[in-house]
Protein backbone atom coordinates (compact mmCIF):
# COMPACT_ATOMS: atom_id res chain seq x y z
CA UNK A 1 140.99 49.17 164.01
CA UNK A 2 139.82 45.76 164.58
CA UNK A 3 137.42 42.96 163.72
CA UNK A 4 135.67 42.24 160.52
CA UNK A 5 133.92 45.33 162.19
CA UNK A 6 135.19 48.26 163.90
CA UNK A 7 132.77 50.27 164.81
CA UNK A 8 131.44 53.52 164.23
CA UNK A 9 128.74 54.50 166.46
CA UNK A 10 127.08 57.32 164.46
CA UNK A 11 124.68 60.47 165.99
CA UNK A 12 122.53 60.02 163.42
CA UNK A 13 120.67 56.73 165.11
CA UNK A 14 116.84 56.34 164.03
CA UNK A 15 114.59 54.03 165.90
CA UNK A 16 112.04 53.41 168.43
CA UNK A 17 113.90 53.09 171.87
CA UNK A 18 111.05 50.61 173.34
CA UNK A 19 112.57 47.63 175.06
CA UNK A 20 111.87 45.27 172.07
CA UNK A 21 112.08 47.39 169.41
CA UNK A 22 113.65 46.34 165.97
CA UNK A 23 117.65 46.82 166.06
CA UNK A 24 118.52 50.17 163.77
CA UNK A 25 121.94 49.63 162.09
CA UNK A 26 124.19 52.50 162.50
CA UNK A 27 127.41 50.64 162.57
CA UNK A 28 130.24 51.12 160.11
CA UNK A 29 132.63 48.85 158.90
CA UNK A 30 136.26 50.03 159.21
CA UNK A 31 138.57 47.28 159.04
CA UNK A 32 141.39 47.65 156.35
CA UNK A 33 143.62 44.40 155.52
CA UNK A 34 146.31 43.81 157.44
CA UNK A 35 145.84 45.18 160.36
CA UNK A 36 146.36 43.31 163.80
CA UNK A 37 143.34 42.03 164.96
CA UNK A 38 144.04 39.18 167.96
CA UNK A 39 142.87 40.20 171.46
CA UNK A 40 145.32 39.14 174.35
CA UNK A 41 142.34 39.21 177.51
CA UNK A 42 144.64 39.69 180.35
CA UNK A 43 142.50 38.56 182.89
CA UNK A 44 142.83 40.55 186.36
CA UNK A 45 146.25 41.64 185.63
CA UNK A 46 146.76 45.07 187.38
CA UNK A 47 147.45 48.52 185.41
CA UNK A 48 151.02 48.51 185.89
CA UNK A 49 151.31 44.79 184.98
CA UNK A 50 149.64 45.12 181.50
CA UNK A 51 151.66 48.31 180.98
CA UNK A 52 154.77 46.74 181.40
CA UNK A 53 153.65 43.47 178.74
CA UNK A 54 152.26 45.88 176.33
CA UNK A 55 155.63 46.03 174.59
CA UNK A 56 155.98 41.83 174.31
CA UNK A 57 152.07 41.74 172.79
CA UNK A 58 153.32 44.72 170.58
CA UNK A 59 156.17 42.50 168.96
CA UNK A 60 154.30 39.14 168.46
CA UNK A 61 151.60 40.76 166.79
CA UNK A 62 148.65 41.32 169.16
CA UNK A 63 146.61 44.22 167.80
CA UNK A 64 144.32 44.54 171.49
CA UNK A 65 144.67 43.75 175.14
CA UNK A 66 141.06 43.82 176.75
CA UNK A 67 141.52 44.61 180.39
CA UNK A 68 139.33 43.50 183.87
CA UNK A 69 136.68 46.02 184.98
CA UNK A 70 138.09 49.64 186.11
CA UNK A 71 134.90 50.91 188.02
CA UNK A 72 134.87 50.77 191.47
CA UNK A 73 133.55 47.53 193.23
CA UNK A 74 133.13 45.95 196.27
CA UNK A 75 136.12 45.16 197.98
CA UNK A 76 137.51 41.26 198.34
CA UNK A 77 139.89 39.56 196.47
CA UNK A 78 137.58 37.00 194.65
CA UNK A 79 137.25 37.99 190.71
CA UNK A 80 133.71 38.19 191.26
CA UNK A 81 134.06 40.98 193.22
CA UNK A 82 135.42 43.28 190.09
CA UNK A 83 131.82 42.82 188.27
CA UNK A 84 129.78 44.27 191.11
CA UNK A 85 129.89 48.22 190.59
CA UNK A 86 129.80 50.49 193.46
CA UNK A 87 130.63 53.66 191.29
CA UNK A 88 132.21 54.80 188.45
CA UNK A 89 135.04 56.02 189.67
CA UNK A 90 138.19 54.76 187.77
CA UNK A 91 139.52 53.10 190.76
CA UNK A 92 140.12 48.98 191.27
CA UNK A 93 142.21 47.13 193.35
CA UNK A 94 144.15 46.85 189.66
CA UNK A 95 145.31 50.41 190.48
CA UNK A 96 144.49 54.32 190.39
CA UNK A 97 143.32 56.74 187.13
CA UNK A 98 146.36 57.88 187.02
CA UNK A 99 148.23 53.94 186.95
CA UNK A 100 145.14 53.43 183.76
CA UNK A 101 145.83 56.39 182.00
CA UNK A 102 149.80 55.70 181.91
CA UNK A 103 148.99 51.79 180.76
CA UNK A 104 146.58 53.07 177.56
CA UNK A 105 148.81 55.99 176.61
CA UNK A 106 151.84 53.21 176.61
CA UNK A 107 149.79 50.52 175.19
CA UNK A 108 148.63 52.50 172.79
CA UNK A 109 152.09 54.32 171.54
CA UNK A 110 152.96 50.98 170.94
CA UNK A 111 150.31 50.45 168.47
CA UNK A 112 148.09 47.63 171.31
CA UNK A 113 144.70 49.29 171.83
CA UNK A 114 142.78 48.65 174.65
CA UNK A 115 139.54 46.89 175.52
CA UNK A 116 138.14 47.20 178.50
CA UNK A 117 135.28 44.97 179.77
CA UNK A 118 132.29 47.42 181.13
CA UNK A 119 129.81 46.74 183.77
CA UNK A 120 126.82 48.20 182.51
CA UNK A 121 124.09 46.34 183.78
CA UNK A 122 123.88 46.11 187.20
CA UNK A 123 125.45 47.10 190.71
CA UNK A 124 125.77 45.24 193.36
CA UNK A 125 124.48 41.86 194.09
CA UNK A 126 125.32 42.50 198.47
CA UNK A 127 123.02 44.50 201.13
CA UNK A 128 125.51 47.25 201.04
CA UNK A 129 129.39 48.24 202.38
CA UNK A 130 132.23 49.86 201.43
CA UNK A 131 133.87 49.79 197.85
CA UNK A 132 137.25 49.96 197.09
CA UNK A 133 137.48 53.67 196.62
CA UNK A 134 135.97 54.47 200.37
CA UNK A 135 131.96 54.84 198.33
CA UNK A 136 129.27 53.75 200.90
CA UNK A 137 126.29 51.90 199.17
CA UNK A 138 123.25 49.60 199.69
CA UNK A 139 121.85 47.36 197.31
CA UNK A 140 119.08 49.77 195.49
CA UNK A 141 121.37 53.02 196.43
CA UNK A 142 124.80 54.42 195.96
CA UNK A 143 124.64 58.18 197.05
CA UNK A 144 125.67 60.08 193.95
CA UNK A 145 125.24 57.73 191.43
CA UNK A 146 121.95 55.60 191.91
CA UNK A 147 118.99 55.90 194.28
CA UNK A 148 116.68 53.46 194.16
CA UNK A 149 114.33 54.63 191.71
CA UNK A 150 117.11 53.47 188.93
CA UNK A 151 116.54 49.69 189.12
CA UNK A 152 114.34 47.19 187.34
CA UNK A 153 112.03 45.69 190.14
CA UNK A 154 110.14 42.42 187.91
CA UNK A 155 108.02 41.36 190.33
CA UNK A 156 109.42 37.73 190.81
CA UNK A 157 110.33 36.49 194.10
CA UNK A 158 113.43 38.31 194.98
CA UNK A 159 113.26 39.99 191.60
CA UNK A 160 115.57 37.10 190.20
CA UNK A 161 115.63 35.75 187.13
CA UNK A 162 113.32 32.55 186.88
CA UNK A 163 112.22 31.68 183.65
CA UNK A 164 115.22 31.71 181.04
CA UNK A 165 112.86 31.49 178.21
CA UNK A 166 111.38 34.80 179.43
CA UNK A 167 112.89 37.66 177.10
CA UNK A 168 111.39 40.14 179.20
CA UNK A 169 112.66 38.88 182.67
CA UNK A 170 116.18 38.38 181.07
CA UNK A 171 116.33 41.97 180.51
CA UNK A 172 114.78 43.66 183.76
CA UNK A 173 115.45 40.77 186.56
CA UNK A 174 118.19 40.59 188.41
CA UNK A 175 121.03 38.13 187.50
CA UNK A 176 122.60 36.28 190.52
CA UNK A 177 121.00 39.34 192.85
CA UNK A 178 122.71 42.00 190.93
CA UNK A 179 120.75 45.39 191.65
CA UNK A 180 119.39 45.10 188.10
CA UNK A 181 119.88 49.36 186.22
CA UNK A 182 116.73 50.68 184.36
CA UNK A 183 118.52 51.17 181.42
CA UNK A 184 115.03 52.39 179.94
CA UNK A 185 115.65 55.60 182.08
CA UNK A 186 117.08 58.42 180.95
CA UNK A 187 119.15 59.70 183.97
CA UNK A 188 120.24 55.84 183.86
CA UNK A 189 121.52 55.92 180.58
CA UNK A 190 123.35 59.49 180.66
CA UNK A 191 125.24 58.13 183.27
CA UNK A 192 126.48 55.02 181.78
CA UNK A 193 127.35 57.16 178.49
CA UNK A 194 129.49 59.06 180.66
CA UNK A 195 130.98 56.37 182.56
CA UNK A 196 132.11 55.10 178.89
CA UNK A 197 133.09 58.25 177.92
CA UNK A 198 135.26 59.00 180.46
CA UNK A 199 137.10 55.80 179.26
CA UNK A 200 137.60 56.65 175.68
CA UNK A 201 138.78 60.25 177.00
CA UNK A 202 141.49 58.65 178.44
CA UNK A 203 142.10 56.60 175.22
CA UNK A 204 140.09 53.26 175.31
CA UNK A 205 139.92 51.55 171.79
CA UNK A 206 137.39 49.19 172.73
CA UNK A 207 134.43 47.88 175.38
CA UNK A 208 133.49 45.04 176.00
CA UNK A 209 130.31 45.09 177.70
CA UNK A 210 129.71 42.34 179.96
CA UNK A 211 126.14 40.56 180.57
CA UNK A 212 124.77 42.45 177.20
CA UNK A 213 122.25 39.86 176.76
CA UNK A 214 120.24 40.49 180.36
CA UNK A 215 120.03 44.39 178.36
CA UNK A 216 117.48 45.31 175.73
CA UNK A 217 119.03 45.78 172.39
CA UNK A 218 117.10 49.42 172.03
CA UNK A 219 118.32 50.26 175.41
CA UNK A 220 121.74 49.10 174.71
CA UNK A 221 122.25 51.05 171.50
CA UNK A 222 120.98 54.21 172.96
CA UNK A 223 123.43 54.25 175.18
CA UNK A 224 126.09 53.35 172.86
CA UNK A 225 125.10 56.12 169.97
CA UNK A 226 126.07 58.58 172.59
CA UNK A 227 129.79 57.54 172.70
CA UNK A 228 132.12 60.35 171.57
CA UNK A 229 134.43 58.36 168.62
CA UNK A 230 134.51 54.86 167.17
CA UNK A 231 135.49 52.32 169.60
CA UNK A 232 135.24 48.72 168.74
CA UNK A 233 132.26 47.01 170.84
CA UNK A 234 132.36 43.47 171.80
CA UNK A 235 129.07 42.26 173.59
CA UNK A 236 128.73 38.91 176.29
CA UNK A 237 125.30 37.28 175.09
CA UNK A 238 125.57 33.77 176.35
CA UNK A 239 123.13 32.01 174.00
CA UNK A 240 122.87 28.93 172.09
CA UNK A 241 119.50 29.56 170.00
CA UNK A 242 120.76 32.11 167.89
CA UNK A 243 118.01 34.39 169.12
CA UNK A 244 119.91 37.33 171.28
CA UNK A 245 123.12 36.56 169.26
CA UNK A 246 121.09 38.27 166.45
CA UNK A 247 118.79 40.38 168.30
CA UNK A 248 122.29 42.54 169.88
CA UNK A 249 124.28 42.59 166.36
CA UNK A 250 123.54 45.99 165.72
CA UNK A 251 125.35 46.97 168.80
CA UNK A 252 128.51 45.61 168.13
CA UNK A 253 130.19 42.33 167.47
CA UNK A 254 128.34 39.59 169.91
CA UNK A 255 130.92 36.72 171.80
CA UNK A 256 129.53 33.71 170.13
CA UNK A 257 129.64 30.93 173.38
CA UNK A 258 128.69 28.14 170.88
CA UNK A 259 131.98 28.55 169.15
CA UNK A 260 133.79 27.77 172.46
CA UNK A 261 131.42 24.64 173.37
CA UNK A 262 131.94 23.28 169.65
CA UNK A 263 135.51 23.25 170.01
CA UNK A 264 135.34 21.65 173.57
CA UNK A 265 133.36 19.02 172.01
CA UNK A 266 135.37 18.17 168.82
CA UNK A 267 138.76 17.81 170.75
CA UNK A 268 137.41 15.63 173.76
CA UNK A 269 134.60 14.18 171.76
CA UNK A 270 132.82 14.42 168.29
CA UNK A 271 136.19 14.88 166.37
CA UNK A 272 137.98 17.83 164.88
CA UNK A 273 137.18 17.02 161.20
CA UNK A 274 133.76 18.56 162.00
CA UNK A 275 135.41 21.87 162.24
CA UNK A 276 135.24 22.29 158.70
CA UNK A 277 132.69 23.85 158.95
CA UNK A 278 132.13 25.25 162.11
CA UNK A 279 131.14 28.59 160.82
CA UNK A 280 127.73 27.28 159.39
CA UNK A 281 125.54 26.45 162.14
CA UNK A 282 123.49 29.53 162.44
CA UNK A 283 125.54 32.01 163.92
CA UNK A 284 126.46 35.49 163.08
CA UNK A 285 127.94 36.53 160.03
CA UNK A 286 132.22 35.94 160.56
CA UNK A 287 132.24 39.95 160.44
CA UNK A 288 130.01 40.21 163.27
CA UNK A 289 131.51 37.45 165.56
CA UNK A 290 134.20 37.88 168.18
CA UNK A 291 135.39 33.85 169.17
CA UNK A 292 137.45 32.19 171.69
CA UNK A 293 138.59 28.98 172.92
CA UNK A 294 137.93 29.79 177.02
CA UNK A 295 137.14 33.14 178.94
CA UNK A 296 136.85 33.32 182.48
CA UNK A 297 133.33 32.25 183.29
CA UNK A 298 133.78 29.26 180.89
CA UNK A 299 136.65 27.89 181.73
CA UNK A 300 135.01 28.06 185.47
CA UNK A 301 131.88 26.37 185.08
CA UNK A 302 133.35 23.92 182.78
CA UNK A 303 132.01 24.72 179.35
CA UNK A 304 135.04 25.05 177.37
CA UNK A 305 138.50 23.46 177.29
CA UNK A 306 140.76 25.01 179.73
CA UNK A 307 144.46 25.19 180.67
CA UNK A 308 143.82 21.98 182.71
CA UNK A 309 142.55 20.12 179.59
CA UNK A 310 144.75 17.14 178.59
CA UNK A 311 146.27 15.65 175.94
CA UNK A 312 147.55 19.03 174.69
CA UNK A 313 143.90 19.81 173.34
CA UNK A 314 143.55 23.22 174.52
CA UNK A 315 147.20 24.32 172.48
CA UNK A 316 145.46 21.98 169.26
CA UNK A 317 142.16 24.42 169.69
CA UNK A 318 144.38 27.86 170.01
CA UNK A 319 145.93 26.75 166.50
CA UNK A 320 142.67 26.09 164.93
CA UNK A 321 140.93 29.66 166.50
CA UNK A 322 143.77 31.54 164.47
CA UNK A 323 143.85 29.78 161.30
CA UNK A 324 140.19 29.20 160.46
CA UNK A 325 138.41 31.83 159.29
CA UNK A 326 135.70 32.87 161.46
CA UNK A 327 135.53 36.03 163.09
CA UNK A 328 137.58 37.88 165.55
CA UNK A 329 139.68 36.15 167.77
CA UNK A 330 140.00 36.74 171.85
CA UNK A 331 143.05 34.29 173.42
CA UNK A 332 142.08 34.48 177.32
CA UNK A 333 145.43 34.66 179.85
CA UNK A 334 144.61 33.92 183.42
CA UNK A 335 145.72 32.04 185.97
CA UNK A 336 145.65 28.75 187.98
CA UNK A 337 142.26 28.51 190.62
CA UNK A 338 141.15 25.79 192.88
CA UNK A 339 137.90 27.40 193.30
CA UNK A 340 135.72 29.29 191.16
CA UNK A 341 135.77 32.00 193.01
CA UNK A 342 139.60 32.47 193.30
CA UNK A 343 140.98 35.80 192.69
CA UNK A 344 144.42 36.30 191.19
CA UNK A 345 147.64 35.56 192.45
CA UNK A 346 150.37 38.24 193.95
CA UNK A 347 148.15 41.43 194.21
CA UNK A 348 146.87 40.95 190.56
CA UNK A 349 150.75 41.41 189.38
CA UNK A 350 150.79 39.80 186.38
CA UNK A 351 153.88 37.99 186.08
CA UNK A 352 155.89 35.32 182.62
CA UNK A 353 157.93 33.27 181.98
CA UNK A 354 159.62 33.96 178.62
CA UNK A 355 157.12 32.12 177.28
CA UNK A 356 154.77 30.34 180.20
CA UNK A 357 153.41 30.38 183.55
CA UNK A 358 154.73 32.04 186.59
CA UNK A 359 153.53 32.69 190.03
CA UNK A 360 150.65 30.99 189.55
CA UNK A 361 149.53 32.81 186.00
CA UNK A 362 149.14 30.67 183.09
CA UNK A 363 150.28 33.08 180.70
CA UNK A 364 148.36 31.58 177.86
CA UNK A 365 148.72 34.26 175.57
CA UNK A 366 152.40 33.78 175.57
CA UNK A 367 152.55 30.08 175.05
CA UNK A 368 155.59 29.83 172.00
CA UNK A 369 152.45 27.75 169.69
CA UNK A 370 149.97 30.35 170.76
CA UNK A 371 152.74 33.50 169.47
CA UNK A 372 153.60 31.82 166.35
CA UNK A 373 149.89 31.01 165.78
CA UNK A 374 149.09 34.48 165.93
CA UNK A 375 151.67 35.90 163.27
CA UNK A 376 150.28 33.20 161.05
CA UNK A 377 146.60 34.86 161.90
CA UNK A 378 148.80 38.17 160.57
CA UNK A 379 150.29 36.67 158.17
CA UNK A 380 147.05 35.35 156.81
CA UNK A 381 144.96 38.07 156.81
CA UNK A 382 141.25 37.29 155.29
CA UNK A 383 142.60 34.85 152.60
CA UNK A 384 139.78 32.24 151.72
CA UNK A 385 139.87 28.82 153.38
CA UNK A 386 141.00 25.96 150.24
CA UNK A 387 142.37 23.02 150.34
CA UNK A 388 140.43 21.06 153.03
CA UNK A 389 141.03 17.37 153.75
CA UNK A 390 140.09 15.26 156.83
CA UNK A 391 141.89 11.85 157.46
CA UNK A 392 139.51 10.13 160.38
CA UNK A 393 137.28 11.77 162.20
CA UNK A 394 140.20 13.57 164.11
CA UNK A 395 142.07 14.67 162.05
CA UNK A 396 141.51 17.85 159.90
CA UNK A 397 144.04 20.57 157.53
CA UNK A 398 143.04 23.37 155.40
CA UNK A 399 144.87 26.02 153.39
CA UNK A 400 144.40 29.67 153.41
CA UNK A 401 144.63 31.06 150.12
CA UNK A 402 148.31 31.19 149.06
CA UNK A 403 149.43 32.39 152.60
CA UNK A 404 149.35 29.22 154.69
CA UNK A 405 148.51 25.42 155.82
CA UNK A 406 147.51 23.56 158.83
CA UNK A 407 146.93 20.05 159.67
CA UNK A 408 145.60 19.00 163.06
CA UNK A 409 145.90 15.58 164.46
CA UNK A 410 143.89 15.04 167.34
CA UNK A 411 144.68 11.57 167.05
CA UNK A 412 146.19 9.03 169.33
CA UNK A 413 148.22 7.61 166.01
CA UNK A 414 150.64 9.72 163.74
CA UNK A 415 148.96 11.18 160.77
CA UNK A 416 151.24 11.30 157.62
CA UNK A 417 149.73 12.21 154.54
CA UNK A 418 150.08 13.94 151.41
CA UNK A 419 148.21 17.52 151.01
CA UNK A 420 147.46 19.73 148.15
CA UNK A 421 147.89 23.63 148.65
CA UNK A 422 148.27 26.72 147.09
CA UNK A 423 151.22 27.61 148.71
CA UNK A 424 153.97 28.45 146.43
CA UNK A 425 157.27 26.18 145.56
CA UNK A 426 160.10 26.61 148.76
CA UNK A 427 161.04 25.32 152.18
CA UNK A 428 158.82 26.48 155.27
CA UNK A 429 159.39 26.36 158.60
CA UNK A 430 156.06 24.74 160.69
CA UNK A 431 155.78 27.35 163.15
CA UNK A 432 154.00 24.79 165.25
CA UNK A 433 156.95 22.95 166.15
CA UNK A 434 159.36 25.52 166.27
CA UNK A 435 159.83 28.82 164.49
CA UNK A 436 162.14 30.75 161.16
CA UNK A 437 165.56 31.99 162.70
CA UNK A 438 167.23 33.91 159.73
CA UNK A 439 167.36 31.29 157.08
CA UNK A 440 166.48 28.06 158.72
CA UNK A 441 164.24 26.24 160.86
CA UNK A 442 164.32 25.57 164.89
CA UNK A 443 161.69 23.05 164.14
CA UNK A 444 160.52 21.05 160.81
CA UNK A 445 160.79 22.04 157.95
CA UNK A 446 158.30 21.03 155.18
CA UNK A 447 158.96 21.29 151.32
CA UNK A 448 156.10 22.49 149.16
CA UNK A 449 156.66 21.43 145.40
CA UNK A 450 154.01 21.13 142.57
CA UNK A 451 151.17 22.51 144.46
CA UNK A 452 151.72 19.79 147.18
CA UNK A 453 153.37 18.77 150.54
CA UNK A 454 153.72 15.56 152.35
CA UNK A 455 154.12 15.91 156.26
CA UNK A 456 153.87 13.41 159.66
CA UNK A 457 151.83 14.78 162.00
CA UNK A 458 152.75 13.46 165.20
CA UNK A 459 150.24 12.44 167.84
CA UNK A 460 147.93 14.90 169.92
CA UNK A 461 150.30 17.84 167.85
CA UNK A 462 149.02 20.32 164.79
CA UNK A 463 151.77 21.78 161.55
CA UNK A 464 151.26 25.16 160.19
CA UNK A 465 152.83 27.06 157.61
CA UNK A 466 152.94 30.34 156.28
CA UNK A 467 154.77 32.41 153.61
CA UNK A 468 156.11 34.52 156.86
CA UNK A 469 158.35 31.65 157.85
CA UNK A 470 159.67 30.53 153.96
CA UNK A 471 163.16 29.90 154.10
C-alpha cells in the first residue's frame, strides 16, 4: 500500500458521467504507518533490467518501481515513441508478456510493487505503420482495437489543441497530433478497462496514467471504477492554477508539476528558506499529492532541476523531497540525452554502478545521498514537521517529530549554527555525509544533548539525522 492514499476503486460509484460533471468520491484511504512508500521511476529500463534491480530497491527501502509504457507502440528508438499506442498488446521493445510477468511476480515477492505508466488517452500521433508487435494501423484506425469512429474530432484546424484556457478542447483535441480516444464512448472505455485489467491480472500495484489532464474527470473515473482490486492511481495533470489538479482528485493522487518548478526555483533562485512552507500554496491536500524533483518531460523541456544541474542542487532538492512532509514521493532514474528526443542507452538495459551512473544511465535512484535519504523518509514515517529555522535566505532545517533533522545549506559560505530538536540525547550519524556501520559513523557524527545540536554545514551540502542511524 502506498501514498497518503491507496486506493480503492469501489463498484458502488454514483454520478453523472457527462464530461464536466462534479467528481463522485469513491476512493478509500488505505495507508497504514510504516509502510514503504518512495517510488524508484525507472525510466525506459527494459523488463529484465528492472527485474534484476528489484532486489537492490527492495533493501534500501523503496516500496514501488513505476515502469515505462508496456502497450504496443510505434517502433523507433526515441522515448517518445513508447507513448504512442498501436495496441494493447503487452509487448514493447522493453520485452515480451512473458519477460513482464516474471519482473512483477519478482518485484513483487520482494515486497517492490509495481507502477506502470498507462497510455490512456490517445494513439498515435503518425499517418500509420507498423508497431512493434507486427499491428498495422493508421492514424484514426487500428484493426481490432479502434476504427475511426472512437476518436474526438474538435473541429479546430487539424483537431489540435489551440486554446489552453479551453477546458473543453483540452479534453477532446488532440495533443501534439495524438489520435485523441472518445473516452465518452462506451466501447472506448470497456476497452481501456480491460487493457488495465489485464495489467493488474498479471499483478500491477499501481498506474500511472499519463496525460490525465487532456481526459474528463467523469470519463476518467468511469473507467477506473471498473478496475478489478485496489491499485494505487497516480494521474499526470500538468497545471499551475490549481484548477484540474482539483478537478482529477477523485481519481487518484494528481502529480503536482508546481512542486517540481518551486524547488527549481528556490535552489537556482528565490532561496531554499521559502520551502518552509512549500505545501501551502494552493495545492492538493499532502494525502492527495504524489511530488518529485524531475520526471522525464521536465527535466527535457527544462522545467525542473536535472542531473545536469550544478552546484550539487539537484542531490540538495532529493534530500529536501524525502524529509519534508508533503505527499508521496517519485525519485526519477534515467539517463544522459543530448536531445530531447533521445531514447535510452544499450537496448534499454538498465545498467549501475554500486551506487552511480553507468553506460550512459544516471542511476539517480541509487545515488548513496538519495538511498540514505530514503530510509530517513522510512524512518520518519508521517511525524509532524517542528523545529524550523532558516539562517539567510538559503539556508533552511527542520525536525520531524522525534525521528529526525535536516539542515540545508544552499549557500556559497559554511553554515554553522546551533538547532533545537526533539530528537532524543545520543550520537547520530548524518546520513548525508556518510552512513551508521555497526556502532559508528563513515561520515559525521553529530551529538544531540538537551534538546539541541550544533553542526557546520558545509557549502552547497545538506545534514540529516535520524533515530535509524543513533550510535
Amino acid at each position: 500500500m502506498l501514498a497518503n492514499t491507496f486506493l480503492l476503486v469501489a463498484l458502488s460509484l454514483l454520478g453523472n458521467d457527462g464530461i464536466h460533471a462534479a467528481p463522485t468520491t469513491y476512493l478509500t484511504e488505505r495507508a497504514p504507518s510504516g509502510v514503504k512508500r518512495a517510488i524508484a521511476s525507472l525510466f525506459q529500463w527494459n523488463w529484465v533490467s528492472v527485474q534484476n534491480e528489484c532486489s537492490f530497491l527492495a533493501e534500501q527501502g523503496y516500496g514501488y518501481v513505476q515502469v515505462s509504457p508496456t502497450q504496443e507502440h510505434i517502433a523507433g528508438d526515441s522515448w517518445w515513441t513508447d507513448y504512442q499506442a498501436v495496441s494493447y498488446t503487452l509487448q514493447s521493445k522493453r520485452g515480451s508478456l512473458d519477460q513482464l510477468t516474471q519482473m512483477v511476480n519478482v518485484c513483487t515477492g520482494l515486497g517492490v510493487g509495481v507502477i506502470v505508466d498507462v497510455v490512456v488517452n490517445h494513439m498515435t500521433g503518425i499517418d500509420g505503420g507498423t508497431g512493434v508487435a507486427s499491428h498495422t494501423f493508421s492514424h484514426y484506425n487500428y484493426p481490432g482495437t479502434y476504427d475511426p469512429t472512437d476518436f474526438h474530432y474538435c473541429g479546430t484546424p487539424n483537431n489540435a489543441i489551440e486554446d489552453w484556457n479551453n477546458e473543453t478542447q483540452i479534453e477532446t483535441c488532440q495533443l501534439a497530433n495524438l489520435a485523441d480516444l472518445n473516452t465518452e464512448s462506451e466501447k472506448v472505455r470497456t476497452t481501456l478497462a480491460a487493457h488495465l485489467n489485464n495489467l493488474l491480472s498479471i499483478g500491477v500495484a499501481g498506474l500511472r496514467i499519463d496525460a490525465a489532464k487532456h481526459i474528463a474527470p467523469a470519463s476518467l473515473s468511469n473507467i477506473l471504477r471498473r478496475l478489478s482490486k485496489p491499485v494505487y492511481i497516480t494521474q499526470e495533470v500538468v497545471d499551475t492554477t490549481g484548477y484540474y489538479m482539483n478537478i482529477h482528485e477523485d481519481a487518484g493522487d494528481v502529480q503536482v508539476f508546481g512542486y517540481a518548478y518551486a524547488l527549481k526555483d528556490a535552489f537556482l533562485s528565490s532561496g531554499v528558506a521559502g520551502l518552509s512552507g512549500v505545501n501551502s500554496q494552493g495545492w492538493l491536500d499532502s494525502g492527495l499529492a504524489n511530488v518529485f524533483v524531475t520526471n522525464h518531460d521536465t527535466e527535457r523541456g527544462g522545467s525542473s532541476l536535472s542531473y545536469a544541474s550544478g552546484n550539487n542542487v539537484y542531490t540538495l532538492a532529493h534530500v529536501f523531497l524525502l524529509s519534508y512532509p508533503y505527499g508521496t514521493p517519485t525519485v526519477h532514474s534515467g539517463y544522459t540525452f543530448g536531445n530531447t528526443d533521445q531514447g535510452a542507452p544499450n537496448g534499454n538495459h538498465g545498467t549501475c554502478a554500486a551506487n552511480g551512473p553507468s553506460g550512459g544511465w544516471e542511476c539517480q535512484h541509487r545515488w548513496t545521498v538519495i538511498v540514505n535519504m530514503i530510509q530517513f523518509y522510512n524512518q520518519v514515517g508521517s511525524a509532524t514537521l517542528n523545529n524550523v529555522a532558516k539562517g539567510n535566505s538559503q539556508q533552511l532545517a527542520y525536525g520531524r517529530g522525534s525521528a529526525g533533522h535536516v539542515a540545508i545549506n544552499n549557500d556559497d559560505s559554511a553554515w554553522t549554527v546551533t538547532l533545537s530538536t526533539n530528537l532524543v540525547d545520543g550520537k547520530y550519524c548524518d546520513v548525508v555525509e556518510g552512513s551508521k556501520s555497526v556502532n559508528s559513523c563513515t561520515g559525521p557524527t553529530i551529538t544531540v544533548k538537551g534538546g539541541s545540536f550544533q553542526v557546520m554545514v558545509p557549502p552547497r551540502q545538506a545534514m540529516a539525522i535520524h533515530t535509524g542511524a543513533k550510535l
